[in-house]
C-alpha atoms as a PDB file:
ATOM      1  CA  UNK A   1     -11.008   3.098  -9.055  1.00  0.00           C
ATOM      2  CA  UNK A   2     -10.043   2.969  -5.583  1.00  0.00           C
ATOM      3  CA  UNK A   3     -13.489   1.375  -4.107  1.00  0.00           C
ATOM      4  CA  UNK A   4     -13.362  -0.634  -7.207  1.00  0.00           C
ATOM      5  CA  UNK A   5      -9.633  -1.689  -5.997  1.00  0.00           C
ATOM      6  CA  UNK A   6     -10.802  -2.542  -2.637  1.00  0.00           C
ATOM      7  CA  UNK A   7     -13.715  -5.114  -3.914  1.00  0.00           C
ATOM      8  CA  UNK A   8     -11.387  -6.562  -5.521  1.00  0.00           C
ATOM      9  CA  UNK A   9      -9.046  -7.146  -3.127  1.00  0.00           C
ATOM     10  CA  UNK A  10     -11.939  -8.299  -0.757  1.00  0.00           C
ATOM     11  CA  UNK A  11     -12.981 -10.818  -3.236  1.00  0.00           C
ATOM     12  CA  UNK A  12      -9.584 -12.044  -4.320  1.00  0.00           C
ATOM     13  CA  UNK A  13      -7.684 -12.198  -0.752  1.00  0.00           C
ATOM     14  CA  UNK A  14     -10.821 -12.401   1.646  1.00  0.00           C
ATOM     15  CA  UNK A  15      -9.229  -9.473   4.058  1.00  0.00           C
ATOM     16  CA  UNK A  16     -11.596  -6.989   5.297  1.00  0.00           C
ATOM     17  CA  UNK A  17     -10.608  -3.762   2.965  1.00  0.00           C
ATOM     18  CA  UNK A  18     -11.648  -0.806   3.964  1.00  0.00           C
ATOM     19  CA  UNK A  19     -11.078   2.760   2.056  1.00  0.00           C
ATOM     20  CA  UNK A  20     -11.334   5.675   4.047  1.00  0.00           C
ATOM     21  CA  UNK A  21      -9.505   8.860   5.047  1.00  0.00           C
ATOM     22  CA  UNK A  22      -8.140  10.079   7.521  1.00  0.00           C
ATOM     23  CA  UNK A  23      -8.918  13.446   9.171  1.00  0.00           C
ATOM     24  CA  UNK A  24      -7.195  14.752  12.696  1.00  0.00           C
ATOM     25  CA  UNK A  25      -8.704  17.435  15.052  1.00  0.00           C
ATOM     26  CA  UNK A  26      -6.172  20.354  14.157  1.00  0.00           C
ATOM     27  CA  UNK A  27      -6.956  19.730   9.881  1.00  0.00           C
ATOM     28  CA  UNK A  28      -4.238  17.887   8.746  1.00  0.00           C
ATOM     29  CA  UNK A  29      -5.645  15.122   6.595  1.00  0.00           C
ATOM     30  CA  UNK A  30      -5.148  12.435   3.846  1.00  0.00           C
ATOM     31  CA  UNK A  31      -7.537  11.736   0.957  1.00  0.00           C
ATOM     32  CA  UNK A  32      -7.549   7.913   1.019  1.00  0.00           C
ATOM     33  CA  UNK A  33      -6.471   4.981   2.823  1.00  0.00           C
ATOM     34  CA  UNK A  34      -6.809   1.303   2.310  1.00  0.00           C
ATOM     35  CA  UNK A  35      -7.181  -0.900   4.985  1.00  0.00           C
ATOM     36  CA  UNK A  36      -6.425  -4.957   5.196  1.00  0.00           C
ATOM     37  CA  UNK A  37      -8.142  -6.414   8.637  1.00  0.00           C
ATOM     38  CA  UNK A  38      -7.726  -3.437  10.502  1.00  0.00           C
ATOM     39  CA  UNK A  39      -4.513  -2.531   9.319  1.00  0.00           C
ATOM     40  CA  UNK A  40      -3.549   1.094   7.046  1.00  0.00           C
ATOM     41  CA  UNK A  41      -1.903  -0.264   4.058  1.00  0.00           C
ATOM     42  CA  UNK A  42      -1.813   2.262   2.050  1.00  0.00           C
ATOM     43  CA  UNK A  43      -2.189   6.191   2.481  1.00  0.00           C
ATOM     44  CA  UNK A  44      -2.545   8.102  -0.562  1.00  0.00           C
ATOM     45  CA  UNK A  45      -2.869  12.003  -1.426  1.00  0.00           C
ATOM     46  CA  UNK A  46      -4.230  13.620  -4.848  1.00  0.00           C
ATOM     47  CA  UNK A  47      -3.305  16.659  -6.208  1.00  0.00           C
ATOM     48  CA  UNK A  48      -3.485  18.009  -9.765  1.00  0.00           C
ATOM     49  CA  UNK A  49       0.109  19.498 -10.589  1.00  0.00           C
ATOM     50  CA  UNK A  50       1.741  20.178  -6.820  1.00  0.00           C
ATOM     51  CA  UNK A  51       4.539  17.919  -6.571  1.00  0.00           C
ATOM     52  CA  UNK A  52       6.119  19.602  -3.305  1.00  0.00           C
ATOM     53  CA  UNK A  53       5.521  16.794  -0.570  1.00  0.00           C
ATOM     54  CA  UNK A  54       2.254  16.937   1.291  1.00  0.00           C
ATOM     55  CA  UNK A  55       2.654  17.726   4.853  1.00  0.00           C
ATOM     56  CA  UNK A  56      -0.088  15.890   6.400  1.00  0.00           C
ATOM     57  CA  UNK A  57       0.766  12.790   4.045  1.00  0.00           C
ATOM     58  CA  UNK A  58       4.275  12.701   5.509  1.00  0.00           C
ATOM     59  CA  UNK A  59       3.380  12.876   8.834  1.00  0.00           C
ATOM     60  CA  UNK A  60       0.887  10.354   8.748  1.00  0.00           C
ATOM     61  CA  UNK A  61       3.675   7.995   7.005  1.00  0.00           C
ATOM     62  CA  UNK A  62       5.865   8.247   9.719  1.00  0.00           C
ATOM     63  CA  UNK A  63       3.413   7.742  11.934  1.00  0.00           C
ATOM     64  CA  UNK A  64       2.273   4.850  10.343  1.00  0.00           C
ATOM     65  CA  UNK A  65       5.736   3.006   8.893  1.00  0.00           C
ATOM     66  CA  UNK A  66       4.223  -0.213   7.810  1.00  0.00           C
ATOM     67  CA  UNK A  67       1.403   1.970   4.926  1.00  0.00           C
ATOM     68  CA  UNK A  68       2.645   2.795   1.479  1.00  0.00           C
ATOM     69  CA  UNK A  69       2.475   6.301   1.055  1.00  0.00           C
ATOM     70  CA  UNK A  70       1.742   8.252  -2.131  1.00  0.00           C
ATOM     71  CA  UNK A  71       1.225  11.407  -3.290  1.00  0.00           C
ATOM     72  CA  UNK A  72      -0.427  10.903  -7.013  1.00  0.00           C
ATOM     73  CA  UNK A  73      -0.225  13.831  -8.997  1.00  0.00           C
ATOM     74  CA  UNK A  74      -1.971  13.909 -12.546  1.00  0.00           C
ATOM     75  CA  UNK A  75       0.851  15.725 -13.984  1.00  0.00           C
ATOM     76  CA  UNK A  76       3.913  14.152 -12.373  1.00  0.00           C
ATOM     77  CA  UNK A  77       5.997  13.559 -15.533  1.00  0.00           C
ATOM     78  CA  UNK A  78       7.918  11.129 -13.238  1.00  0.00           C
ATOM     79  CA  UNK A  79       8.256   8.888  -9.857  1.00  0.00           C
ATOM     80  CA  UNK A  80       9.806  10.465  -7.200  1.00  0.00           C
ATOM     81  CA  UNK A  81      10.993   9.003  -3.699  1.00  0.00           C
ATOM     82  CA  UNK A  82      10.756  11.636  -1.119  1.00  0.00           C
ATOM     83  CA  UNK A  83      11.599  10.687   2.297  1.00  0.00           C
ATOM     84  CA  UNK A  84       9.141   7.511   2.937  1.00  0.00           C
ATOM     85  CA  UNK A  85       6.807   9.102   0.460  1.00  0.00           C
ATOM     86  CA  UNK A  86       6.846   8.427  -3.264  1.00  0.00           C
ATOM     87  CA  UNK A  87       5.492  10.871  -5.442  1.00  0.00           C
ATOM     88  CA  UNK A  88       4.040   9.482  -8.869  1.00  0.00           C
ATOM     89  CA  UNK A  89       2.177  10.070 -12.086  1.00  0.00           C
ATOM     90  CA  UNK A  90      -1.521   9.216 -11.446  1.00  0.00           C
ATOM     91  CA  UNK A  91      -2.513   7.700 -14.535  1.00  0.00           C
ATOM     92  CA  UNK A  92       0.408   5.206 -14.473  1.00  0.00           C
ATOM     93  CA  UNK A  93      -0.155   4.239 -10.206  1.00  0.00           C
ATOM     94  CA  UNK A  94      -3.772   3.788 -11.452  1.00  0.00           C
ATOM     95  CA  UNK A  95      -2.788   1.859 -14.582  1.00  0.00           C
ATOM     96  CA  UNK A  96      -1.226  -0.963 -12.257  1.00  0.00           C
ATOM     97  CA  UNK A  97      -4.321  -1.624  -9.981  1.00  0.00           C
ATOM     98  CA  UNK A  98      -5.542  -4.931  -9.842  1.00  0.00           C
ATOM     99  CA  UNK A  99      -8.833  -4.726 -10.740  1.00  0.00           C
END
């Protein structure tokens, strides 16, 4: 869904998207990030039923103010700010993709 997300946007907006993830040299890591032109505009972080905030995605957040970051958890029963992190339902953050 997400590469499918980022042809889209390619196609629709004409940005260079990228998906990706980031990885640093002492482990901490993300599972995906979107890119438009060069910039991170989203960071995003999977997990099956851990809802506790993900370290790495936090610190990558801060690090990186201007990306949406999300922690999508496939059973979240609800959306959850946390810091500059949200923490939602996958299913329903997947639902409102473009493409």
């Amino acid at each position: 869904m997400l590469c499918k997300q980022a042809h889209y946007r390619c196609d629709t907006t004409g940005c260079d998207v990228g998906l990706h993830y980031i990885r640093t040299k002492d482990g901490a890591e993300v599972d995906f990030c979107l890119s438009c032109d060069g910039a991170l505009d989203q960071l995003l972080e999977c997990k099956v039923s851990d809802t506790r905030p993900h370290r790495a995605l936090a610190r990558f957040a801060a690090q990186w103010a201007d990306a949406e970051a999300v922690q999508l958890v496939r059973d979240a029963r609800q959306v959850e700010r946390r810091g500059v992190m949200a923490i939602e339902p996958a299913a329903a953050w997947l639902a409102r993709l473009d493409a």
